[in-house]
C-alpha atoms as a PDB file:
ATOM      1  CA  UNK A   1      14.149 -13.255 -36.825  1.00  0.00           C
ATOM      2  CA  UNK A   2      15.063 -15.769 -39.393  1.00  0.00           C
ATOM      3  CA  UNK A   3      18.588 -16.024 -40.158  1.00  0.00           C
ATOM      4  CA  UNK A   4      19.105 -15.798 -44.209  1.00  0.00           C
ATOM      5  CA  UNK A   5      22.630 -18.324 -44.794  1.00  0.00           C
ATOM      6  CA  UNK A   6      24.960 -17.858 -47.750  1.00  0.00           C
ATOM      7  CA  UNK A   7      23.386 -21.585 -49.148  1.00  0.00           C
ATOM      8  CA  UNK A   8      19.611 -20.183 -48.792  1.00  0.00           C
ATOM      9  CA  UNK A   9      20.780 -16.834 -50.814  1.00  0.00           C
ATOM     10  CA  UNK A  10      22.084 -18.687 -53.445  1.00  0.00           C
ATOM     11  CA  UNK A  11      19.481 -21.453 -53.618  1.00  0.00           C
ATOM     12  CA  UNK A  12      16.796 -18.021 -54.062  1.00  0.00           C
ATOM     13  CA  UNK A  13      18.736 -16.364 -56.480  1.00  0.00           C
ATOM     14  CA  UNK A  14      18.815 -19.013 -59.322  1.00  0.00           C
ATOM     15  CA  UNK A  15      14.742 -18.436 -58.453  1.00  0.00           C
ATOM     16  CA  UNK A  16      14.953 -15.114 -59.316  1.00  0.00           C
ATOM     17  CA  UNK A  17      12.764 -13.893 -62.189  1.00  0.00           C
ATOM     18  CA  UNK A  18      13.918 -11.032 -64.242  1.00  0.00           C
ATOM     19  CA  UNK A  19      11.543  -7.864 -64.544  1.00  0.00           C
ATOM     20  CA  UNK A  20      11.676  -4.500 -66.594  1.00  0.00           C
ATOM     21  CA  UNK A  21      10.683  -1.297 -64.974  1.00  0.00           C
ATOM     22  CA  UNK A  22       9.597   1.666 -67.151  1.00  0.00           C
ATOM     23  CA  UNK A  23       9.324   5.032 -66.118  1.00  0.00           C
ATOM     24  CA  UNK A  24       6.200   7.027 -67.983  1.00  0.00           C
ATOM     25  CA  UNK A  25       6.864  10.314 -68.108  1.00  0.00           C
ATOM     26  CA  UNK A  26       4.585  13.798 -70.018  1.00  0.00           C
ATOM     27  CA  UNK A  27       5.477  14.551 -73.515  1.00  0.00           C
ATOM     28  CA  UNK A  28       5.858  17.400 -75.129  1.00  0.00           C
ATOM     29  CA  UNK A  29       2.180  17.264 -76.416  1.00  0.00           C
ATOM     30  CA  UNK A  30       0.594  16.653 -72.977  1.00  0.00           C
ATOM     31  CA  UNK A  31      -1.661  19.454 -73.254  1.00  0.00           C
ATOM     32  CA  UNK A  32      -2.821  19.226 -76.510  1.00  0.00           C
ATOM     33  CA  UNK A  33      -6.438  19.056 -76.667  1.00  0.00           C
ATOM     34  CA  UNK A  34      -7.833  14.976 -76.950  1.00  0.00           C
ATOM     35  CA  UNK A  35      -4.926  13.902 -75.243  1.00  0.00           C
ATOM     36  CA  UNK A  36      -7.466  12.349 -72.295  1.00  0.00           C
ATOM     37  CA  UNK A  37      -8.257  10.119 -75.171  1.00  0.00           C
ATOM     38  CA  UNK A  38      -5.020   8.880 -76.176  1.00  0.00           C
ATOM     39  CA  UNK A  39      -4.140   8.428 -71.897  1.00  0.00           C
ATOM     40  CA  UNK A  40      -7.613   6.604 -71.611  1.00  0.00           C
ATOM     41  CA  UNK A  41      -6.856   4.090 -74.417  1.00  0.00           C
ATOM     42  CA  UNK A  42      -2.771   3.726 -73.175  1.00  0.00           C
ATOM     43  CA  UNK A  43      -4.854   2.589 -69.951  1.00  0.00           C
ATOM     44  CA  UNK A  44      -6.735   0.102 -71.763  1.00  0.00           C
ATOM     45  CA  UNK A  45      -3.623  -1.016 -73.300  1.00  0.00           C
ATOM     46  CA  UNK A  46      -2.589  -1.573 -69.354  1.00  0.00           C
ATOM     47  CA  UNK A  47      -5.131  -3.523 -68.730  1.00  0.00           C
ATOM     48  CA  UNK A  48      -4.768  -6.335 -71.889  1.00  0.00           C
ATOM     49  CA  UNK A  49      -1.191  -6.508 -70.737  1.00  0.00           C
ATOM     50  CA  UNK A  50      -2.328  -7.188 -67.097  1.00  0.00           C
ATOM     51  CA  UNK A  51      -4.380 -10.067 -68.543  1.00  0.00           C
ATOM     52  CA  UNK A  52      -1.853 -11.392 -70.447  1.00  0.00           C
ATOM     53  CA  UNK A  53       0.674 -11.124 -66.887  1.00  0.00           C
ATOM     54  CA  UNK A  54       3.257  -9.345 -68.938  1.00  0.00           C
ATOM     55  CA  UNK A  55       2.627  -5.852 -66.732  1.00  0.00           C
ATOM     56  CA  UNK A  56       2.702  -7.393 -63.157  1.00  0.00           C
ATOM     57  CA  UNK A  57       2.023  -3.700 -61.578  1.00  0.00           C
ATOM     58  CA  UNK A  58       0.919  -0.611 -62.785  1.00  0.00           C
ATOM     59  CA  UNK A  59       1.247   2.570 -60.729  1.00  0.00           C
ATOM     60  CA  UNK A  60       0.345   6.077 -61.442  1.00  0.00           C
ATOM     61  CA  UNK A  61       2.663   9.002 -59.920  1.00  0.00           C
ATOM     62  CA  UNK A  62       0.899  12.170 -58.917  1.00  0.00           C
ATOM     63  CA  UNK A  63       3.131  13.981 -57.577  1.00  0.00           C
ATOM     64  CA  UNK A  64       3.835  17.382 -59.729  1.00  0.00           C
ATOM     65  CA  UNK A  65       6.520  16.316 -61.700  1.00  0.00           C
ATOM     66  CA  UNK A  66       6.894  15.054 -65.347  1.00  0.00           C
ATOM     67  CA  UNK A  67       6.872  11.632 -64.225  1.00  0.00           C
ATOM     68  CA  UNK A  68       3.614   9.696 -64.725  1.00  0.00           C
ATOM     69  CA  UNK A  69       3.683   6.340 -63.593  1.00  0.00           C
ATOM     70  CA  UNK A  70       5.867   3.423 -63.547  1.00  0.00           C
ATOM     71  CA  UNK A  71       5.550  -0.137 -65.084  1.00  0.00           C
ATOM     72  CA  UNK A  72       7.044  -3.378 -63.989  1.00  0.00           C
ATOM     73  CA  UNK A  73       6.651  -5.470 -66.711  1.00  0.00           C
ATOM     74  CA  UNK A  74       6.976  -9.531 -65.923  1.00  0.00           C
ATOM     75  CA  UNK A  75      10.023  -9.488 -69.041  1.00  0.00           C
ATOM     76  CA  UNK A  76      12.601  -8.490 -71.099  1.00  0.00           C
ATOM     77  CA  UNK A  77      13.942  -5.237 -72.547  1.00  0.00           C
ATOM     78  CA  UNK A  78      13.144  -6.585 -75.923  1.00  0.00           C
ATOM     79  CA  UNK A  79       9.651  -7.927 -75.359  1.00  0.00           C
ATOM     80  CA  UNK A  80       8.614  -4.289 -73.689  1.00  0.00           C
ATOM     81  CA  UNK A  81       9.779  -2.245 -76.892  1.00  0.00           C
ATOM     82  CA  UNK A  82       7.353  -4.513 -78.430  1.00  0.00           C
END
């Protein structure tokens, strides 16, 4: 196994990139009827920030609870509100 020195750890960490994670969780108005619509275009909306590499990974959650999906977004706080 490699052995990971105090000069390599710093030397990575001024490497480091800085990433956003957001948690997508259901609404209030998840069952209202044409909300497939609204999900499917929010997907498309995934997939133009994909090509842009602002969301580096996309993930859907199916797991029973309120949460949906996560999004690691390639920057800022700010730039995600956006």
């Amino acid at each position: 196994m490699m052995e990971i020195t105090d000069e390599y750890m710093q030397k990575m960490l001024l490497k480091t990139k800085k990433y956003c994670v957001v948690v997508l969780r259901s609404g209030p108005r998840i069952s209202e009827p044409g909300v497939e619509k609204i999900i499917w275009e929010h997907g498309r909306r995934n997939f133009v920030l994909r090509e842009e590499k602002i969301l580096s990974i996309v993930c859907a959650v199916n797991n029973g609870t309120d949460v949906k999906g996560f999004g690691i977004f390639n920057t800022n706080v700010e730039e995600v509100k956006k």
